[in-house]
PDB file of N, CA and C in Angstrom:
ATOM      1  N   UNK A   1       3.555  -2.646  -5.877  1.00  0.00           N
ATOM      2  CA  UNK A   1       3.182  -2.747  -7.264  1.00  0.00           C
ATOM      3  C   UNK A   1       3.330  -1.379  -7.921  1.00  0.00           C
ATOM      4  N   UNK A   2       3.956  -1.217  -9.290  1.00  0.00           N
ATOM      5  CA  UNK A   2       3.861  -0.330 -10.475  1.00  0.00           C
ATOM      6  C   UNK A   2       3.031   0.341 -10.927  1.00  0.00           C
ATOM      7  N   UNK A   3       2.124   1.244 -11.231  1.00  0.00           N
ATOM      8  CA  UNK A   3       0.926   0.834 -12.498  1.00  0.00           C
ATOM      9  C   UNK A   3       1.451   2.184 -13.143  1.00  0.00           C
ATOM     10  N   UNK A   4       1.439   1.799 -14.800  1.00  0.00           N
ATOM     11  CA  UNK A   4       1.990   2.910 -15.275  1.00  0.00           C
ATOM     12  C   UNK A   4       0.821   3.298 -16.317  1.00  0.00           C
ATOM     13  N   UNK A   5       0.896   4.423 -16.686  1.00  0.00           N
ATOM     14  CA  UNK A   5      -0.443   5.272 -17.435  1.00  0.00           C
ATOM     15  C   UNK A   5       0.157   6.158 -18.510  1.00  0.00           C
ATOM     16  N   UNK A   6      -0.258   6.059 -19.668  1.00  0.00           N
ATOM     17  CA  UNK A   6       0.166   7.465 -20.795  1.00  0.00           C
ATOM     18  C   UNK A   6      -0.553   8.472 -20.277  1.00  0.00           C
ATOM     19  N   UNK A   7       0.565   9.659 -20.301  1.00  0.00           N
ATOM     20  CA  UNK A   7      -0.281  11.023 -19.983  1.00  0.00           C
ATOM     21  C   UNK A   7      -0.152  11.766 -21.106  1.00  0.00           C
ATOM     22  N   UNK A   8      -0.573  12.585 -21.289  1.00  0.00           N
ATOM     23  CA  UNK A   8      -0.124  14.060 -22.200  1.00  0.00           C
ATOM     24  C   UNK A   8       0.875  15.149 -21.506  1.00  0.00           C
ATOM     25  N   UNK A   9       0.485  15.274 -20.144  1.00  0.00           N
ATOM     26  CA  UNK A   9       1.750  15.881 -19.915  1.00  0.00           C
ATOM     27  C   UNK A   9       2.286  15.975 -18.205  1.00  0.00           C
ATOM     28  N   UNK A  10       2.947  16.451 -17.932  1.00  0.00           N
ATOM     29  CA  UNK A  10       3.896  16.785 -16.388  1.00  0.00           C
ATOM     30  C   UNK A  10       2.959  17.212 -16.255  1.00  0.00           C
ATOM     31  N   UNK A  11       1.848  16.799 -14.825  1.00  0.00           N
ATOM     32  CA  UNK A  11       1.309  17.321 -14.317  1.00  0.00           C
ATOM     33  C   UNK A  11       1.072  16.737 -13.133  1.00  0.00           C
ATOM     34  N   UNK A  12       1.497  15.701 -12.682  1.00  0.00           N
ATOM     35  CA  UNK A  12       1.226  14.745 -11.734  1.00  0.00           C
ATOM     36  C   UNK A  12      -0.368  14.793 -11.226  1.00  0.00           C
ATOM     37  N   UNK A  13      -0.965  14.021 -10.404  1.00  0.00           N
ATOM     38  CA  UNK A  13      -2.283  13.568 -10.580  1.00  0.00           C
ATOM     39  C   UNK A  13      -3.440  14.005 -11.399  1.00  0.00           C
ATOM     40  N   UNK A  14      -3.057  15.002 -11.958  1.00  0.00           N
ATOM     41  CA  UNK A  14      -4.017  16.286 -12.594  1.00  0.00           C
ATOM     42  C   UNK A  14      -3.915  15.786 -14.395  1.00  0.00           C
ATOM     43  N   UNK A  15      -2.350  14.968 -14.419  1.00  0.00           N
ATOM     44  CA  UNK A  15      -2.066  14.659 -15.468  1.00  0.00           C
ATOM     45  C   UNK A  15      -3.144  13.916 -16.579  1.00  0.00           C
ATOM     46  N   UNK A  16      -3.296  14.185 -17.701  1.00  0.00           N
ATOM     47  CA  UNK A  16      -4.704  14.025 -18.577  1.00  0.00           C
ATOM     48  C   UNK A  16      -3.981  12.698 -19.613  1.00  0.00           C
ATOM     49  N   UNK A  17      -4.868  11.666 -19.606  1.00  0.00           N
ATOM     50  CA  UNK A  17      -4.872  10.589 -20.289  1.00  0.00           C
ATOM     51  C   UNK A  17      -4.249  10.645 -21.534  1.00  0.00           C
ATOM     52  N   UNK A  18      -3.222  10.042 -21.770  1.00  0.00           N
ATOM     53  CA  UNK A  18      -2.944  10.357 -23.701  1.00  0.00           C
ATOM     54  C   UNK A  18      -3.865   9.003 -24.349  1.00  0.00           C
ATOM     55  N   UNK A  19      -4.034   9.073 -25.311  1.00  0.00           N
ATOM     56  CA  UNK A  19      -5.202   8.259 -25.891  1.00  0.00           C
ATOM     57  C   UNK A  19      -4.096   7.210 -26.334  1.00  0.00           C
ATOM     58  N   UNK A  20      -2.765   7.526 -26.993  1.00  0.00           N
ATOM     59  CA  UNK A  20      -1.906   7.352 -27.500  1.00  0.00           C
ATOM     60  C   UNK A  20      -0.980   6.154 -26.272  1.00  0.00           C
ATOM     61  N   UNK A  21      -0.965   5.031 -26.734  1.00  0.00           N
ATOM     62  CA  UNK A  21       0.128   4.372 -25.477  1.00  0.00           C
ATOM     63  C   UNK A  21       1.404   4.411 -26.047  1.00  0.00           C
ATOM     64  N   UNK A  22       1.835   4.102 -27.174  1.00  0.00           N
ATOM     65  CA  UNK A  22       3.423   4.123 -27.142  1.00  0.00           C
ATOM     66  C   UNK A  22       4.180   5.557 -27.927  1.00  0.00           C
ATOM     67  N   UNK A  23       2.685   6.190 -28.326  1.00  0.00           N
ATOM     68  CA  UNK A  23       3.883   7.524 -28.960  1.00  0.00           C
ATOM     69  C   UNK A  23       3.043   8.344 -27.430  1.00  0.00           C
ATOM     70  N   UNK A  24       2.577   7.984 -26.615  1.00  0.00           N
ATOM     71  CA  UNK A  24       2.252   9.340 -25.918  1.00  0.00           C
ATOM     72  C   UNK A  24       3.631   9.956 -25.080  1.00  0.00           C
ATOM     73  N   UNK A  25       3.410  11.281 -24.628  1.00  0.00           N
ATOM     74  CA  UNK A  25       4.463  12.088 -24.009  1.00  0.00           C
ATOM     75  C   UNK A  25       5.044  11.573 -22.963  1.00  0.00           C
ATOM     76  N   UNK A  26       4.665  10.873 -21.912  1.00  0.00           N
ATOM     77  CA  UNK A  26       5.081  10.636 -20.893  1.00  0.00           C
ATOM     78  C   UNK A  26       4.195   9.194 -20.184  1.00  0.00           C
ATOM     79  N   UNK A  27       5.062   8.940 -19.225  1.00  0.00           N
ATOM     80  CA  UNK A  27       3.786   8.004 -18.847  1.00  0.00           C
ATOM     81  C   UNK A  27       3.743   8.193 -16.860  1.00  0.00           C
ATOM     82  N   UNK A  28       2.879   8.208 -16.779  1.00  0.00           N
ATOM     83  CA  UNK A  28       2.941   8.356 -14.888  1.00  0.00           C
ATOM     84  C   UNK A  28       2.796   6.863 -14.320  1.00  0.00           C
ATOM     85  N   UNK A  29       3.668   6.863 -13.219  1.00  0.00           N
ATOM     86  CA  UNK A  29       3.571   5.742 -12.565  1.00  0.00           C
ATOM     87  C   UNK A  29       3.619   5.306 -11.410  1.00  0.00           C
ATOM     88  N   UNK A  30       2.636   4.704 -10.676  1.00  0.00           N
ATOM     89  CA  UNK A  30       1.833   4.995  -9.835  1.00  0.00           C
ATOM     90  C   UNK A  30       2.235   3.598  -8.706  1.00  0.00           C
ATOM     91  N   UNK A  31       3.211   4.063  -7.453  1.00  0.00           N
ATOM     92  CA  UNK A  31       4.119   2.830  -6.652  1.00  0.00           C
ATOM     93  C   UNK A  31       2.452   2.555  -5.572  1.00  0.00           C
ATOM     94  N   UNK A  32       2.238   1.774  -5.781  1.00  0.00           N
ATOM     95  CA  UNK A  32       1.667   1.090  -4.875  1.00  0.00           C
ATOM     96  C   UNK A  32       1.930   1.278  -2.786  1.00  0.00           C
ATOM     97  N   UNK A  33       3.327   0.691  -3.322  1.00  0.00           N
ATOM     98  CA  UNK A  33       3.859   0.644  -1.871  1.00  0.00           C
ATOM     99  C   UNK A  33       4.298   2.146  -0.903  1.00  0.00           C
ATOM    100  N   UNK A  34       4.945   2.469  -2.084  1.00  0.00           N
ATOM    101  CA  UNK A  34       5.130   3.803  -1.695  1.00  0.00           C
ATOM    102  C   UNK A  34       4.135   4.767  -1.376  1.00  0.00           C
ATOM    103  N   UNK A  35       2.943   4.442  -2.278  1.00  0.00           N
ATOM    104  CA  UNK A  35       1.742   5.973  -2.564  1.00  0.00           C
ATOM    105  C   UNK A  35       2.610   6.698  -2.737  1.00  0.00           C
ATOM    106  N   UNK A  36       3.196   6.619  -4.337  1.00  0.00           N
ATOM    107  CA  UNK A  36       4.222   7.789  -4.689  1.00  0.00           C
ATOM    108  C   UNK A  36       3.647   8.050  -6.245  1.00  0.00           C
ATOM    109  N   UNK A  37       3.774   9.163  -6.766  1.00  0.00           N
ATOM    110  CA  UNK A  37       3.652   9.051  -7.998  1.00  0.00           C
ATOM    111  C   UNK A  37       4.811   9.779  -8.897  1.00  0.00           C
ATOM    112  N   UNK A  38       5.724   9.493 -10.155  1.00  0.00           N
ATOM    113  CA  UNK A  38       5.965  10.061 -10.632  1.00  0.00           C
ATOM    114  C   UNK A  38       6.044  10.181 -12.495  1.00  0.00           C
ATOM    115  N   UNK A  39       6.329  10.980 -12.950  1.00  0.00           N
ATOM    116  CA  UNK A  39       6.095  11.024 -14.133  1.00  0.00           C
ATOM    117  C   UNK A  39       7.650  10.810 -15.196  1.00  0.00           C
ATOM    118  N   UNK A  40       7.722   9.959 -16.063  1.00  0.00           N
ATOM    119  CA  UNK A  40       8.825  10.258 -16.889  1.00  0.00           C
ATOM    120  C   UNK A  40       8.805   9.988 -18.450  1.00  0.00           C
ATOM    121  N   UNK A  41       9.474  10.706 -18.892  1.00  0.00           N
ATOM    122  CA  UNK A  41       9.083  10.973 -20.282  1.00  0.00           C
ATOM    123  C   UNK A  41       9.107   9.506 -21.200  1.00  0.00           C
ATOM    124  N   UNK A  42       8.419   9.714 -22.277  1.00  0.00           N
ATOM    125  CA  UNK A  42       8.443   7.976 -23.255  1.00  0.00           C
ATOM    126  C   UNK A  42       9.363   8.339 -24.268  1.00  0.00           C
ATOM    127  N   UNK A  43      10.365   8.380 -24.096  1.00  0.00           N
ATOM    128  CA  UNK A  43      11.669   7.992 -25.042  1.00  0.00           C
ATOM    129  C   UNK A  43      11.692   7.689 -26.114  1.00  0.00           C
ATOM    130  N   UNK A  44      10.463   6.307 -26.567  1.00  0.00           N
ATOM    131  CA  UNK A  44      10.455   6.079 -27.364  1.00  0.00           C
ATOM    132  C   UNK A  44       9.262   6.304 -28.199  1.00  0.00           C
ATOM    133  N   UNK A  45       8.648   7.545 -27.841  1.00  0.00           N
ATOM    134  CA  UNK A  45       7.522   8.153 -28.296  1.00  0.00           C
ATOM    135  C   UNK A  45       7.998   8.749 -30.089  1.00  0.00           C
ATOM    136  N   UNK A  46       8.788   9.147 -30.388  1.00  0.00           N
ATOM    137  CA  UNK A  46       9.376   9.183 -31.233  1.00  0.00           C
ATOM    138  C   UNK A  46      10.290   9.144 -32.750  1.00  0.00           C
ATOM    139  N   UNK A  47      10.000   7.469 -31.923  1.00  0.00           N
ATOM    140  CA  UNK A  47      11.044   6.762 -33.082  1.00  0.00           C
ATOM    141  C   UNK A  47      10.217   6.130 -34.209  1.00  0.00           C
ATOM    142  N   UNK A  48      10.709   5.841 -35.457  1.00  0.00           N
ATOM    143  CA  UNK A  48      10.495   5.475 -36.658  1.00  0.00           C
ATOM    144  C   UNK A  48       9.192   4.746 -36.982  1.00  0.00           C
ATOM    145  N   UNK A  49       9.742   3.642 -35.876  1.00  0.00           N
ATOM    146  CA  UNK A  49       8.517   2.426 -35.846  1.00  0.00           C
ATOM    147  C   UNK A  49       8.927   1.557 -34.445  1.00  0.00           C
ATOM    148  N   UNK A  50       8.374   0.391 -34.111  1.00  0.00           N
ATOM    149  CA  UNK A  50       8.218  -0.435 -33.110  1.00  0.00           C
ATOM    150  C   UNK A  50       8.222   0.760 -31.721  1.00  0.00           C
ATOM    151  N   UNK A  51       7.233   2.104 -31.761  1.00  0.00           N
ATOM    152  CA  UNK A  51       7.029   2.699 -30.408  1.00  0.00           C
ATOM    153  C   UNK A  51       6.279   2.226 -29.392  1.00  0.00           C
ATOM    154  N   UNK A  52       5.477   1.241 -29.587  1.00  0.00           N
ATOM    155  CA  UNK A  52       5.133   0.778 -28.485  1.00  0.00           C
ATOM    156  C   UNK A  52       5.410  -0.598 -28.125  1.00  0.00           C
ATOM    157  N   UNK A  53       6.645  -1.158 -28.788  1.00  0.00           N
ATOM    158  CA  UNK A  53       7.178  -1.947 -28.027  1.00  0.00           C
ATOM    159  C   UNK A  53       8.454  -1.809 -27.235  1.00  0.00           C
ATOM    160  N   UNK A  54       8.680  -0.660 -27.571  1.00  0.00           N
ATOM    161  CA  UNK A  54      10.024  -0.075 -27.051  1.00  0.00           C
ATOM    162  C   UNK A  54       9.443   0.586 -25.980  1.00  0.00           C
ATOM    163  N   UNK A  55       7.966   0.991 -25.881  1.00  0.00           N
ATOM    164  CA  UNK A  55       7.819   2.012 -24.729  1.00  0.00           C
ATOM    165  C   UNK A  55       7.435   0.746 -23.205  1.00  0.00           C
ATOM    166  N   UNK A  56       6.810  -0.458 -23.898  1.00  0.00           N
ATOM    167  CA  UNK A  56       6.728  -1.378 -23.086  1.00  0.00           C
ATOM    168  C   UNK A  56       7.977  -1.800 -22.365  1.00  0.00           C
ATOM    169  N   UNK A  57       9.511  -1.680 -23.503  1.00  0.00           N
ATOM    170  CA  UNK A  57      11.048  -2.177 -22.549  1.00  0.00           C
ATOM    171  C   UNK A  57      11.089  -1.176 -21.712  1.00  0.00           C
ATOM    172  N   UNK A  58      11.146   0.275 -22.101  1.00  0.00           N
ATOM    173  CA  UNK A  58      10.714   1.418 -20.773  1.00  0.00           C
ATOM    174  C   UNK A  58       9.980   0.800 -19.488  1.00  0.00           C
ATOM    175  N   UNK A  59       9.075   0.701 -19.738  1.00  0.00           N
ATOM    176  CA  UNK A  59       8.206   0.477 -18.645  1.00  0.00           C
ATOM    177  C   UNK A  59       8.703  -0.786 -17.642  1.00  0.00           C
ATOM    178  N   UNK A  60       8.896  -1.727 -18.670  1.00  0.00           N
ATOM    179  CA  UNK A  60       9.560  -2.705 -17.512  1.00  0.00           C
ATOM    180  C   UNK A  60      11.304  -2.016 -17.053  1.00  0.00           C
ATOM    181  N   UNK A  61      11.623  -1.567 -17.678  1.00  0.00           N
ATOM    182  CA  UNK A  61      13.264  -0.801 -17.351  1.00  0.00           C
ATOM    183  C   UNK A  61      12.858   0.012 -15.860  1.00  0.00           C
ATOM    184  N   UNK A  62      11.725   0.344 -15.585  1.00  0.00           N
ATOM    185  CA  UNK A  62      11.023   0.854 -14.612  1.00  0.00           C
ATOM    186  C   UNK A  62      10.560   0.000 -13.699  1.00  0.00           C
ATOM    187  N   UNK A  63      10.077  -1.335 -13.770  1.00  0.00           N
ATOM    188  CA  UNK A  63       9.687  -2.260 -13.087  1.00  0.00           C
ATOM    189  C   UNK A  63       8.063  -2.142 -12.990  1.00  0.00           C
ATOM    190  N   UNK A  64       7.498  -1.510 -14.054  1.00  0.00           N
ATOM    191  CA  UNK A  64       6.447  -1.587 -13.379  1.00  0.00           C
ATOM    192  C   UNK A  64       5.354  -3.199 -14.175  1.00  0.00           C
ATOM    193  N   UNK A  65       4.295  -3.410 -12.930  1.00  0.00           N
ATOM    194  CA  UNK A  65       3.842  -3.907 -13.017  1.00  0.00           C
ATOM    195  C   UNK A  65       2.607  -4.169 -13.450  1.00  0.00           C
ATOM    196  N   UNK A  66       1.542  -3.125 -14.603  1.00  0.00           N
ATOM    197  CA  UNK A  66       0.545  -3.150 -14.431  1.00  0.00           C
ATOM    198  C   UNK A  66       0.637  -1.829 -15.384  1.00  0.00           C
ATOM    199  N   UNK A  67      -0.119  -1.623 -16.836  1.00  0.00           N
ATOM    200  CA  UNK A  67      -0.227  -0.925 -17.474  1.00  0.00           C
ATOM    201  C   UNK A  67      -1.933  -0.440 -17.981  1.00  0.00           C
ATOM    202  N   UNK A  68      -1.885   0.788 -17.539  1.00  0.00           N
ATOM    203  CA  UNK A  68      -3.591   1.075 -18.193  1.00  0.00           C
ATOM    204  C   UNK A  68      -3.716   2.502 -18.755  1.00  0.00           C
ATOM    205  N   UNK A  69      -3.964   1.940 -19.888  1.00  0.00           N
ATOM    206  CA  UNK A  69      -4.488   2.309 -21.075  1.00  0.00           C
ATOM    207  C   UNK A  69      -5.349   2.674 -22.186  1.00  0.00           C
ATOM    208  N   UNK A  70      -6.062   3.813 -22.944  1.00  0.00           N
ATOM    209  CA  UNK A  70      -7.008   3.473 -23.729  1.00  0.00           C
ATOM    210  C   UNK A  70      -6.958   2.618 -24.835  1.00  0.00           C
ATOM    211  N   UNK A  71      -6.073   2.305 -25.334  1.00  0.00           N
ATOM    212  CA  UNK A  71      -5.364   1.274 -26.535  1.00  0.00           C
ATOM    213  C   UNK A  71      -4.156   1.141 -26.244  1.00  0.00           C
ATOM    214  N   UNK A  72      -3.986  -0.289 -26.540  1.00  0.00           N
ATOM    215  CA  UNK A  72      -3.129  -0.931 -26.526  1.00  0.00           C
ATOM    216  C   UNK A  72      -2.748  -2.055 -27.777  1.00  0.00           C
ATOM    217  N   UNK A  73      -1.858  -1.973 -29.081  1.00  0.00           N
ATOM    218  CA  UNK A  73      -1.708  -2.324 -29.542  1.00  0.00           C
ATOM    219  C   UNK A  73      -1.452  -3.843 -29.508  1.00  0.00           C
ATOM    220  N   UNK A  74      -1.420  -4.389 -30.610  1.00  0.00           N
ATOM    221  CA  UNK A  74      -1.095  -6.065 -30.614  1.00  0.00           C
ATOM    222  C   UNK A  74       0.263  -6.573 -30.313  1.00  0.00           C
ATOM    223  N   UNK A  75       1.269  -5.784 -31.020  1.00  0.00           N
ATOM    224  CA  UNK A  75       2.304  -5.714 -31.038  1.00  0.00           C
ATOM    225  C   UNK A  75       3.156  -5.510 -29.406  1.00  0.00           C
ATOM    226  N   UNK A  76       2.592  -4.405 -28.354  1.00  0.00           N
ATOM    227  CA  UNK A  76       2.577  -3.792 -27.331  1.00  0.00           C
ATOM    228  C   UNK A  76       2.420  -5.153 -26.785  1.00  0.00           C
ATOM    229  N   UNK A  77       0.809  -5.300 -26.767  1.00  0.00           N
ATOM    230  CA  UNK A  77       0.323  -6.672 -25.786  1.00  0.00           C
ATOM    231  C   UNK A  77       1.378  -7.646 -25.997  1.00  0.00           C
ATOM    232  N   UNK A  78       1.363  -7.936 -27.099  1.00  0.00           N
ATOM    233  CA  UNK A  78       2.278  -9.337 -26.849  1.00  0.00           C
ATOM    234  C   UNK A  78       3.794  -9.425 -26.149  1.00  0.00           C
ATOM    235  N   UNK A  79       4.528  -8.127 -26.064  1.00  0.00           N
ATOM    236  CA  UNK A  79       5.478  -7.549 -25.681  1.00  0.00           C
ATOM    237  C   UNK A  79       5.254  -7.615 -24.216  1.00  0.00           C
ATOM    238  N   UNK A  80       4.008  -6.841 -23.556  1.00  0.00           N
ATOM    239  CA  UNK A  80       3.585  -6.761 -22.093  1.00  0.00           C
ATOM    240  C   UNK A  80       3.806  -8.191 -21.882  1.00  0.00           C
ATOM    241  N   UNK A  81       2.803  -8.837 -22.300  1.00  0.00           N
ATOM    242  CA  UNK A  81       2.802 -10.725 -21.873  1.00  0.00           C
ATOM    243  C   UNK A  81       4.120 -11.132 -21.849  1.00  0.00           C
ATOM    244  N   UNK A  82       5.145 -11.189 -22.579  1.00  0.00           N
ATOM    245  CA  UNK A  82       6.230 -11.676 -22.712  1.00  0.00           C
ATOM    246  C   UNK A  82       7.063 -11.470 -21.492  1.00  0.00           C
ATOM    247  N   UNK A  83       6.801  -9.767 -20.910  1.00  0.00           N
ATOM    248  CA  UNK A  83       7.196  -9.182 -19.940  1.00  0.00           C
ATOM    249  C   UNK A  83       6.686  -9.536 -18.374  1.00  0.00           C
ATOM    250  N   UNK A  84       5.464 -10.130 -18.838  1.00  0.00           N
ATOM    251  CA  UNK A  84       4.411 -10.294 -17.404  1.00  0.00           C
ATOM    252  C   UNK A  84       4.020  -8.916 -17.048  1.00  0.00           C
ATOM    253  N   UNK A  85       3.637  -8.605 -17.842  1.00  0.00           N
ATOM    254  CA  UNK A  85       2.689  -7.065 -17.567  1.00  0.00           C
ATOM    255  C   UNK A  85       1.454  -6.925 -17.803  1.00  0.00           C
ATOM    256  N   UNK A  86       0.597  -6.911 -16.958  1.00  0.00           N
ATOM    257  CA  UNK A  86      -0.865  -6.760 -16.896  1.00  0.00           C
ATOM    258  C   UNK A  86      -1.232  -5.444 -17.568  1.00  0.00           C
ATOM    259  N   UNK A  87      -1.801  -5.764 -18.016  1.00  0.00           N
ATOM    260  CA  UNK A  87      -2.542  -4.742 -19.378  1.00  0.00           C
ATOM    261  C   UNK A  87      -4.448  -4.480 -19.215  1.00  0.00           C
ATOM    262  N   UNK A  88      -4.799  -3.149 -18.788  1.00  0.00           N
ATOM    263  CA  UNK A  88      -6.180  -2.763 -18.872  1.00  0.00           C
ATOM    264  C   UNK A  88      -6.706  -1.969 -19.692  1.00  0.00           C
ATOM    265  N   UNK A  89      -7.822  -1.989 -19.575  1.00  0.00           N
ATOM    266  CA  UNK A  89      -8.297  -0.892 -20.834  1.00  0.00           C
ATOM    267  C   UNK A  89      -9.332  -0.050 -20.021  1.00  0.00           C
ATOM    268  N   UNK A  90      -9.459   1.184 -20.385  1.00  0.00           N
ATOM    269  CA  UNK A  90      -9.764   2.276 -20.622  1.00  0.00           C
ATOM    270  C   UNK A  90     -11.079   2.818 -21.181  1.00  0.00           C
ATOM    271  N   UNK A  91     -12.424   2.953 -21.085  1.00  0.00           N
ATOM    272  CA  UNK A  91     -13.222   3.305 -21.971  1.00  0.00           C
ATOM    273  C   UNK A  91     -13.228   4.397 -22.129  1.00  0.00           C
ATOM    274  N   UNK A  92     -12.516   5.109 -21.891  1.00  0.00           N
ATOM    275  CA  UNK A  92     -12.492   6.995 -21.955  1.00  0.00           C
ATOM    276  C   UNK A  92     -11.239   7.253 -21.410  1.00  0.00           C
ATOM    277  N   UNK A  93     -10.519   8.424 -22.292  1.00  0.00           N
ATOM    278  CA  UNK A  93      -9.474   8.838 -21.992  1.00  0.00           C
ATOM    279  C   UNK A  93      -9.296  10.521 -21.462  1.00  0.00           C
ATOM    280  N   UNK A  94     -10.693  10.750 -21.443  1.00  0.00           N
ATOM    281  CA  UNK A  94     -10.772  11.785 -21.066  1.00  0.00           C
ATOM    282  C   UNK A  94     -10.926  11.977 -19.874  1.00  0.00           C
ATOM    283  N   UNK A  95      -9.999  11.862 -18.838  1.00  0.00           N
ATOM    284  CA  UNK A  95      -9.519  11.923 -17.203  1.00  0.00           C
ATOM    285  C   UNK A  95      -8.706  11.445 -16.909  1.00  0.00           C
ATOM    286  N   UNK A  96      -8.070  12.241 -15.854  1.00  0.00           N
ATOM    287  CA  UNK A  96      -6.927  11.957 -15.182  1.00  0.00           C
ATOM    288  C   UNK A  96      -6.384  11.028 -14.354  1.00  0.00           C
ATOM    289  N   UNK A  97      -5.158  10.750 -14.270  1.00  0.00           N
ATOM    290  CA  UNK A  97      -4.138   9.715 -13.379  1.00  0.00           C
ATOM    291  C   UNK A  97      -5.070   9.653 -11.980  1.00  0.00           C
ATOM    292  N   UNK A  98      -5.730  10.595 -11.522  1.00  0.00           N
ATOM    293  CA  UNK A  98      -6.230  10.078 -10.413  1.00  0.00           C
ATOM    294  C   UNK A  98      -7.268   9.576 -10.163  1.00  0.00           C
ATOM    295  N   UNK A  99      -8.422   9.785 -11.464  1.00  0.00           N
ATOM    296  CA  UNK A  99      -9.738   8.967 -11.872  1.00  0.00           C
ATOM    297  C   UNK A  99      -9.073   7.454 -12.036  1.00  0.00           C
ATOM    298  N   UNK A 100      -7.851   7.363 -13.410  1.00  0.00           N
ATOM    299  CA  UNK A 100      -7.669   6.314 -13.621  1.00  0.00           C
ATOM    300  C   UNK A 100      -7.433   5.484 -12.494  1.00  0.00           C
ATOM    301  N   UNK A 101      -6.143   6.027 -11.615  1.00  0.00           N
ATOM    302  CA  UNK A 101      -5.746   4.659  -9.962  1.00  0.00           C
ATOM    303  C   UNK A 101      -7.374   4.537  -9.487  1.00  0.00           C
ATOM    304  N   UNK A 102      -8.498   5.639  -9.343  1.00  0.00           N
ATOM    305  CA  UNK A 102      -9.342   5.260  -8.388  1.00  0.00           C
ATOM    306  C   UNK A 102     -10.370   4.051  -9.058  1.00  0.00           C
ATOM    307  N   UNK A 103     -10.764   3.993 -10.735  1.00  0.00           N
ATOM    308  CA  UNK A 103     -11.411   2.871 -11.301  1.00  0.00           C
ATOM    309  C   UNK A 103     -10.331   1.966 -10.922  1.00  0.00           C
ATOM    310  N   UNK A 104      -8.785   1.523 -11.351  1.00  0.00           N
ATOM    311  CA  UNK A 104      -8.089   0.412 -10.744  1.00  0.00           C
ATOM    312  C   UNK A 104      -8.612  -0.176  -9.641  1.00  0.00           C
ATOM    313  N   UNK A 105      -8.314   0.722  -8.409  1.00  0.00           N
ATOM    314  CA  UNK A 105      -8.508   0.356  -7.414  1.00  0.00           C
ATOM    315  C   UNK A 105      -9.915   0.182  -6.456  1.00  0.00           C
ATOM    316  N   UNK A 106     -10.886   0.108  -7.383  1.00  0.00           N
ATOM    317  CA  UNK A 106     -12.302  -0.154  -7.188  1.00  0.00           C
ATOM    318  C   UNK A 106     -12.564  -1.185  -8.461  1.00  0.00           C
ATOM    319  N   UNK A 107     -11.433  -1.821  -8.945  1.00  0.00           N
ATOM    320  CA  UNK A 107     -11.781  -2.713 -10.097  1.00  0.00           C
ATOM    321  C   UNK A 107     -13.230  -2.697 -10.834  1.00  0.00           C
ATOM    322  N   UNK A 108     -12.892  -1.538 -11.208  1.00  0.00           N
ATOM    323  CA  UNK A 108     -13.889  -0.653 -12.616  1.00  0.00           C
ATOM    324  C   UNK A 108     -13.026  -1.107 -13.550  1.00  0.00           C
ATOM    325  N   UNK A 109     -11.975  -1.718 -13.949  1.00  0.00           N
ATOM    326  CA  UNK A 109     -10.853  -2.273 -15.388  1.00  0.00           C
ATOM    327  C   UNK A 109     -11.170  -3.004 -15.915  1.00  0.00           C
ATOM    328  N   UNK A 110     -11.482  -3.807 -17.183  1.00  0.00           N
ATOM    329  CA  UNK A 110     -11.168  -4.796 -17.786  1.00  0.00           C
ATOM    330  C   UNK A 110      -9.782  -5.030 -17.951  1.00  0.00           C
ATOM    331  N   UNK A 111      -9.513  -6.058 -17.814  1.00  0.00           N
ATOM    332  CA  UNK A 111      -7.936  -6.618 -18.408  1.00  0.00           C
ATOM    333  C   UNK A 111      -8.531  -7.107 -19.534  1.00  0.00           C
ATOM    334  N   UNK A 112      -7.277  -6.493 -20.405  1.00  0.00           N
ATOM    335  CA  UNK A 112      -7.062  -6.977 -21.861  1.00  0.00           C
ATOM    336  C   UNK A 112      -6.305  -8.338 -21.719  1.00  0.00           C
TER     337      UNK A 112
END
């Protein structure tokens, strides 16, 4: 399994929550199988308008499976669903990729 996360920046596990899901800087993503992590930039952090549904085609262009987040737009969600992408939320964005996998993986998440 996938799970991908907005960060603020290259930092791998240390990396700090972007509050932001489709304009944030990067997003880390976190292989299950592997216990690998890596980070790559959001492309479509950027653009005009529709950024977080474009950052959602990223993410699946990635394969991942499982997105968590402090917000997650309507537009986004319905995009994830369409995709089959599990979508969580976040009550604080203030901590890192490795707080976030450890609430995942002690199912501390709400799914949105």
């Amino acid at each position: 399994m996938r799970i991908a996360v907005p960060v603020r920046e290259d930092k791998g596990w240390d990396s700090l929550i972007d509050e932001r899901f489709g304009r944030g800087a990067f997003f880390a993503i976190y292989d299950t199988d592997k216990d690998s992590l890596e980070i790559i930039e959001n492309t479509a952090k950027d653009v005009a308008s529709g950024a977080g549904r474009q950052a959602v085609q990223l993410l699946s262009d990635n394969n991942v499976d499982v997105v968590i987040a402090y917000e997650v737009g309507p537009k986004s969600k319905d995009t994830l669903d369409a995709l089959g992408i599990d979508a969580y939320k976040l009550d604080n964005f203030n901590m890192s990729v490795k707080e976030v996998i450890d609430l995942y993986n002690n199912n501390k998440l709400q799914k949105v």
